[in-house]
Protein backbone atom coordinates (compact mmCIF):
# COMPACT_ATOMS: atom_id res chain seq x y z
CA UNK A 1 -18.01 10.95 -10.18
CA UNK A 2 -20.24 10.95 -13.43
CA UNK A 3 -17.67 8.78 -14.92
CA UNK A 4 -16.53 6.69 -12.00
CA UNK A 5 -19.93 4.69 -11.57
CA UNK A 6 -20.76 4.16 -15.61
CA UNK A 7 -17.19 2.79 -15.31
CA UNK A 8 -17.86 0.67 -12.57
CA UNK A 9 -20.91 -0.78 -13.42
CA UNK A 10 -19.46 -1.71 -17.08
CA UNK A 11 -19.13 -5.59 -16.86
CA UNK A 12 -19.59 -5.77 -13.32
CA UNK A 13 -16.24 -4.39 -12.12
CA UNK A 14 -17.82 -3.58 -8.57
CA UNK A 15 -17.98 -7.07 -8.11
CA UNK A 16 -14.71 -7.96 -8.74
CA UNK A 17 -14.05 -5.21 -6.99
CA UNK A 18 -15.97 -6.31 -3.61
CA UNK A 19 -14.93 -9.70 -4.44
CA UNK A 20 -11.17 -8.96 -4.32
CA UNK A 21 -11.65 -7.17 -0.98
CA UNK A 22 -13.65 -10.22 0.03
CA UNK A 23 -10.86 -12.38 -0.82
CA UNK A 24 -8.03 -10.30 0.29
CA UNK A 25 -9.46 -9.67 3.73
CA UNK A 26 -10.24 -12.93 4.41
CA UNK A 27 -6.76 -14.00 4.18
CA UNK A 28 -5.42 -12.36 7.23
CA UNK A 29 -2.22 -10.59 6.45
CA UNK A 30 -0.69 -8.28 3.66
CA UNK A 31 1.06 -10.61 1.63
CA UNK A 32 -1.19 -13.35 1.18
CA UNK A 33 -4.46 -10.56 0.66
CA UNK A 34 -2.05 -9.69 -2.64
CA UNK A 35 -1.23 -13.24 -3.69
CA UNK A 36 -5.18 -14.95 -2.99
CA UNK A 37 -6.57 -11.90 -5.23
CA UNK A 38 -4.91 -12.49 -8.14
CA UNK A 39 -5.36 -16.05 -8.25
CA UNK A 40 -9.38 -15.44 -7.78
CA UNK A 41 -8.88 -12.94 -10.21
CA UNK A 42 -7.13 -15.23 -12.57
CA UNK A 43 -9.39 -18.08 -12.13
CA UNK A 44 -12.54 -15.71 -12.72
CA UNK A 45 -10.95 -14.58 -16.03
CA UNK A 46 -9.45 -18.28 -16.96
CA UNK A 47 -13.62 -19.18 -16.52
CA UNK A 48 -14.60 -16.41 -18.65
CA UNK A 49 -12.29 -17.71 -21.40
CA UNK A 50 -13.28 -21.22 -20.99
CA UNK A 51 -16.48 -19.99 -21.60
CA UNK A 52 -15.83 -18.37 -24.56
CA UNK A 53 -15.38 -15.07 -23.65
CA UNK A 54 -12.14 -13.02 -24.20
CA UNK A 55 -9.91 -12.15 -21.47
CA UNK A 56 -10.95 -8.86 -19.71
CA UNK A 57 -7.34 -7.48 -18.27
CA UNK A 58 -9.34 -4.29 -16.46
CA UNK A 59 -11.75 -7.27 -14.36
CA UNK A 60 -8.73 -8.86 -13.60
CA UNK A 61 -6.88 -5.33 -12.13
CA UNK A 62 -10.07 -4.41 -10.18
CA UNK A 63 -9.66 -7.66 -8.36
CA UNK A 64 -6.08 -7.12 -7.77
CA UNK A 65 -7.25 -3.80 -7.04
CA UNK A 66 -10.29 -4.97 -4.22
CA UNK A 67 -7.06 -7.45 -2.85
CA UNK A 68 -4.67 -4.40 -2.73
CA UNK A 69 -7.35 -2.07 -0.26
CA UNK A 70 -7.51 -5.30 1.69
CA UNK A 71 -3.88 -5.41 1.90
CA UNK A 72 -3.44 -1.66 2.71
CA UNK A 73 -6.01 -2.51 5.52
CA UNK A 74 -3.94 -5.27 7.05
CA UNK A 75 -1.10 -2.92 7.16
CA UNK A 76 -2.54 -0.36 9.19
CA UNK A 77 -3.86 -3.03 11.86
């Protein structure tokens, strides 16, 4: 646990993380939870770079990631 929140907290990767949920659940079936996360995740990093920051490939998984629980969730209902 002493490593899980430093890591999470690093670059705000519990909000992509909540946002990827967000995202994911909102889209109402397994498949589409998937697909909808990583294009927000994509488009959050494609800003960052537009903005002159690199791309941040571990941001990008824990919205894939937030999209994935989502998913999981739509499977079991």
């Amino acid at each position: 646990m002493k490593k899980i929140f430093p890591f999470l907290k690093k670059s705000n990767r519990y909000k992509h993380l909540i946002g990827g949920f967000l995202v994911g659940f909102f889209a109402f079936s397994p498949l589409p939870a998937l697909y909808v996360s990583a294009v927000a995740a994509s488009c959050l990093e494609l800003k960052d770079k537009l903005h002159d920051c690199p791309w941040d490939w571990i941001d990008w998984l824990m919205t894939v990631a937030g999209g994935s629980v989502s998913a999981l969730l739509w499977l079991i209902f």
